[in-house]
C-alpha atoms as a PDB file:
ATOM      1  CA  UNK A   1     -10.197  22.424 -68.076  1.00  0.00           C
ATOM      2  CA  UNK A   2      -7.194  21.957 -65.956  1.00  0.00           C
ATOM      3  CA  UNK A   3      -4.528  19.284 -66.386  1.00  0.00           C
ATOM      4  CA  UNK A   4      -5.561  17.339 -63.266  1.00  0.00           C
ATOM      5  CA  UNK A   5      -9.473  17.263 -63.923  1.00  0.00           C
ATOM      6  CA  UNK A   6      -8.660  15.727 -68.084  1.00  0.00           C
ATOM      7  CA  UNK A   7      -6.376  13.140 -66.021  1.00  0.00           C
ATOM      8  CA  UNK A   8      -9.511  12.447 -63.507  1.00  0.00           C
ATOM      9  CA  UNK A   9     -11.979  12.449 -66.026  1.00  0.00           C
ATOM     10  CA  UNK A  10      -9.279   9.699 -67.966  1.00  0.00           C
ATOM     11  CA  UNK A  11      -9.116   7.721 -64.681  1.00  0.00           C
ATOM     12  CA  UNK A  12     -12.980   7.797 -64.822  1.00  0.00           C
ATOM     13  CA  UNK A  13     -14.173   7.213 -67.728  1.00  0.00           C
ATOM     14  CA  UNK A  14     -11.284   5.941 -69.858  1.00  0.00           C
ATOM     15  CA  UNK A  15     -12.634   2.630 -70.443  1.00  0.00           C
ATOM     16  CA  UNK A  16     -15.884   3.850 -71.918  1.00  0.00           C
ATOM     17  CA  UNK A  17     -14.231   6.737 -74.275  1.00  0.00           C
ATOM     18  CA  UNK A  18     -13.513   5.711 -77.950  1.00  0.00           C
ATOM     19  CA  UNK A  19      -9.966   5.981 -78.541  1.00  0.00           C
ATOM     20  CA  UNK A  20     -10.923   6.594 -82.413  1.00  0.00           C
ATOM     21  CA  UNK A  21     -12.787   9.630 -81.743  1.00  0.00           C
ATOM     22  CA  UNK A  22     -12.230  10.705 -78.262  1.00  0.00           C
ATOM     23  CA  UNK A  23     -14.681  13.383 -76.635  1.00  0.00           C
ATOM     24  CA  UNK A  24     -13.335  17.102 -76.328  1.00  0.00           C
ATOM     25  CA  UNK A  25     -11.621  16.718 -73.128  1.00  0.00           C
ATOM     26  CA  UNK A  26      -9.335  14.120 -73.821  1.00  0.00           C
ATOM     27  CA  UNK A  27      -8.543  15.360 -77.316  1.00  0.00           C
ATOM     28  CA  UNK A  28      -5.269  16.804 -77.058  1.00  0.00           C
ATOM     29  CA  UNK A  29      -1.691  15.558 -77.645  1.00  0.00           C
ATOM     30  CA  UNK A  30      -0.916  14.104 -74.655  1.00  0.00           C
ATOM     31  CA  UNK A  31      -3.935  12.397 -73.753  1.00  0.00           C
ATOM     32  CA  UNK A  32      -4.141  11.112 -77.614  1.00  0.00           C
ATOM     33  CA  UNK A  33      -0.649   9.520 -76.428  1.00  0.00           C
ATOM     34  CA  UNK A  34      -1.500   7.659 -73.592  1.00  0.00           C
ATOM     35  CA  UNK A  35      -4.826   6.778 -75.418  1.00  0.00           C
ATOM     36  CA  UNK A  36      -3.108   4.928 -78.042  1.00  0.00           C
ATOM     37  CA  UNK A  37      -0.773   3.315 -75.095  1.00  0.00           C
ATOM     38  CA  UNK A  38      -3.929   2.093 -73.725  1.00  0.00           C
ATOM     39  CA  UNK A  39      -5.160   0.839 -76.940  1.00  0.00           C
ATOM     40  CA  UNK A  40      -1.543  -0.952 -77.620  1.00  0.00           C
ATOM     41  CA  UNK A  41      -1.374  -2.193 -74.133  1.00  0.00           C
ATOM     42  CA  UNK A  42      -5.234  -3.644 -74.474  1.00  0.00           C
ATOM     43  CA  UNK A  43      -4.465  -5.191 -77.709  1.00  0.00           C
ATOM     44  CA  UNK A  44      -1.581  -6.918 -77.366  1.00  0.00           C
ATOM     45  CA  UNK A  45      -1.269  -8.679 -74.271  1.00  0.00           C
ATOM     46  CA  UNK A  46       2.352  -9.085 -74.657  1.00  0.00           C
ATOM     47  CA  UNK A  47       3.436  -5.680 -74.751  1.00  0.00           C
ATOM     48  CA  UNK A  48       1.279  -4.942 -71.366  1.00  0.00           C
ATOM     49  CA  UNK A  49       3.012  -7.790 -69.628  1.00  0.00           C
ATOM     50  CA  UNK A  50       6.669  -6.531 -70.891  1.00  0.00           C
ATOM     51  CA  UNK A  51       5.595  -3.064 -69.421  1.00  0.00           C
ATOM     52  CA  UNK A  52       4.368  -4.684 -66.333  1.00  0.00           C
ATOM     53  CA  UNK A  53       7.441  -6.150 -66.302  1.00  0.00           C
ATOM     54  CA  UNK A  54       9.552  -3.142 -66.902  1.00  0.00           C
ATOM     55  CA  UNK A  55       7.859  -1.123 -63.784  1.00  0.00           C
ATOM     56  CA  UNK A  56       8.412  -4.082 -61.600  1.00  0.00           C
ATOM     57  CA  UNK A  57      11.775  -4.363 -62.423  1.00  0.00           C
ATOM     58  CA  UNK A  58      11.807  -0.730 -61.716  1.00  0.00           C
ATOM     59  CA  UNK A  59      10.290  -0.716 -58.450  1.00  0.00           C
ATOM     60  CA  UNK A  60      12.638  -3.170 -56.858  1.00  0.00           C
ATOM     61  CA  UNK A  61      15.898  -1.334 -58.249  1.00  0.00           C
ATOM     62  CA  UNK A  62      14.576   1.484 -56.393  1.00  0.00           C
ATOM     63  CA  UNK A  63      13.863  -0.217 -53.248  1.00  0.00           C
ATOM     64  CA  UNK A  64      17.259  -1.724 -53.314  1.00  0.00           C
ATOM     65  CA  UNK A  65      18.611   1.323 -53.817  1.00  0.00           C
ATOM     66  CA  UNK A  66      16.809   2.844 -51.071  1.00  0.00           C
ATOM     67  CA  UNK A  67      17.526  -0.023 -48.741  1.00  0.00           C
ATOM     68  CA  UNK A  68      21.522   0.093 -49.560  1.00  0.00           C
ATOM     69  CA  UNK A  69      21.187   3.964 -48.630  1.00  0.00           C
ATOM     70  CA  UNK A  70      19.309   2.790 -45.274  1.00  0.00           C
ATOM     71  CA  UNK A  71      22.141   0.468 -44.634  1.00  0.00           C
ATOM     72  CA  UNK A  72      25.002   2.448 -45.820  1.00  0.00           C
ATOM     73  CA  UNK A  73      23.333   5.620 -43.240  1.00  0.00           C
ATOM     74  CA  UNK A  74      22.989   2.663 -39.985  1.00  0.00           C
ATOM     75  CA  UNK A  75      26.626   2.064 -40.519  1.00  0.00           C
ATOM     76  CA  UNK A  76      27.670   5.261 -40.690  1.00  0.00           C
ATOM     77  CA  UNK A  77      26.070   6.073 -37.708  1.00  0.00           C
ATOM     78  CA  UNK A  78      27.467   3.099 -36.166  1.00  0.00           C
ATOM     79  CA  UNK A  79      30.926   4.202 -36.871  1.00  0.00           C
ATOM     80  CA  UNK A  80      30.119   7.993 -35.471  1.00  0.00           C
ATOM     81  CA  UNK A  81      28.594   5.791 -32.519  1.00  0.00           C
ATOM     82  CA  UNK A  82      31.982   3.942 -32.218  1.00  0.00           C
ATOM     83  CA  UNK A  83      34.376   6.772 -32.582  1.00  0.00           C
ATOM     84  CA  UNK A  84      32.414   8.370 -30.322  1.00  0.00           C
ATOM     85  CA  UNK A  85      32.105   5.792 -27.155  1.00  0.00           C
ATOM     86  CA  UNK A  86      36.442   5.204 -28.527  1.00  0.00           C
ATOM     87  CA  UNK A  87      36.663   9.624 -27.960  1.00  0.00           C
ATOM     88  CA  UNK A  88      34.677   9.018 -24.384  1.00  0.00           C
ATOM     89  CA  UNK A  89      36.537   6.011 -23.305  1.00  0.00           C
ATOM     90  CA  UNK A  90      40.329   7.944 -24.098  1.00  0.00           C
ATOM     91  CA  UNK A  91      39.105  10.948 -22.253  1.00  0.00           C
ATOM     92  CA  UNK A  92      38.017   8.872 -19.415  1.00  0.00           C
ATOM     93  CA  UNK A  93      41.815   6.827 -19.581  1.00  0.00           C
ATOM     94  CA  UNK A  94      43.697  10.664 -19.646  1.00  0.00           C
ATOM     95  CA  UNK A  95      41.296  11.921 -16.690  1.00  0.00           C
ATOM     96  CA  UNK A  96      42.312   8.723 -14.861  1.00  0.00           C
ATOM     97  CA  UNK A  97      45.613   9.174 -15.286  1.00  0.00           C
ATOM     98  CA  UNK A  98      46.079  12.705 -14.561  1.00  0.00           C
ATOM     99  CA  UNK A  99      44.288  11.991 -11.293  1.00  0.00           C
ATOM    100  CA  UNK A 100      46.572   9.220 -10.439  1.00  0.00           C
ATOM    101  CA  UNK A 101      49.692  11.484 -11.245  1.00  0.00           C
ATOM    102  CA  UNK A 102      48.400  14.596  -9.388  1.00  0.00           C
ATOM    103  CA  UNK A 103      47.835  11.622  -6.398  1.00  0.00           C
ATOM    104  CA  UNK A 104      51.046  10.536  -6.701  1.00  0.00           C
ATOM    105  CA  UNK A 105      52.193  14.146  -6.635  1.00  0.00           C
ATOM    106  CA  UNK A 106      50.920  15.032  -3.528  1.00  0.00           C
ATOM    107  CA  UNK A 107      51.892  11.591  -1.654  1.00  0.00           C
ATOM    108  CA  UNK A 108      55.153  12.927  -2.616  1.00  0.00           C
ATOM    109  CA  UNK A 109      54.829  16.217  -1.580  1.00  0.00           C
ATOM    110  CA  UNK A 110      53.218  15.250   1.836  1.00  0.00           C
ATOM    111  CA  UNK A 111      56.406  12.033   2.123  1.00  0.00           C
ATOM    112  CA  UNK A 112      58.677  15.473   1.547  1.00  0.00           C
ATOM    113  CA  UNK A 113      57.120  16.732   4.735  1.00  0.00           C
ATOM    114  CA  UNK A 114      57.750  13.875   6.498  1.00  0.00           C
ATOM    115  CA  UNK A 115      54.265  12.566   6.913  1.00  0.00           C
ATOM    116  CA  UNK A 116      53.346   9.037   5.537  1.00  0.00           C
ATOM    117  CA  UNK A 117      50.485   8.127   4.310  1.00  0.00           C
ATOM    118  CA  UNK A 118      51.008   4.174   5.535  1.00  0.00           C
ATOM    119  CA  UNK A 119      51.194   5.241   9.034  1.00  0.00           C
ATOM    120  CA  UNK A 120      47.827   7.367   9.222  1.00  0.00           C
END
């Protein structure tokens, strides 16, 4: 009997085993464990709702955890957005410029030679 068929058979037919003298399947350390879990948990009302409890309080620190990762990765790639569009915009600015000063250079270079540009 495999691991995964004594959990199935658990899932199955745990409510109709007795936990005193369980049948062969579930009669091994673990499964005595979470048998006398079960038993706890059905007797005492209290200790299932402090477990109940417990998990919840579980599940939501993990979901805020996951949702602060979520947000801290959106920002980040915010910022890489941003620094990006900023690397785009200051290449854009230098090709400007370097077109306006190789412009310039060659209105001088054609005033040198006598022609101007205002009279064409």
């Amino acid at each position: 009997m495999t691991e995964k068929e004594r959990w199935i058979y658990l899932f199955k037919e745990g409510g109709n085993v007795d936990l005193d003298n369980p049948p062969e399947i579930l009669d091994t350390k673990e499964m005595r464990q979470v048998m006398n879990v079960l038993r706890r948990f059905s007797e005492n009302k209290a200790d299932s709702l402090l477990y109940q409890s417990r998990l919840d309080a579980v599940f939501k620190e993990n979901t805020y955890i996951h949702e602060l990762e979520e947000a801290k990765k959106g920002m980040e790639q915010a910022i890489k957005e941003k620094e990006q569009e900023k690397k785009e915009k200051e290449q854009e600015k230098k090709e400007k410029e370097e077109a306006q000063e190789k412009l310039n250079n060659l209105l001088l270079s054609l005033k040198e030679k006598g022609i101007d540009i205002d009279d064409v």
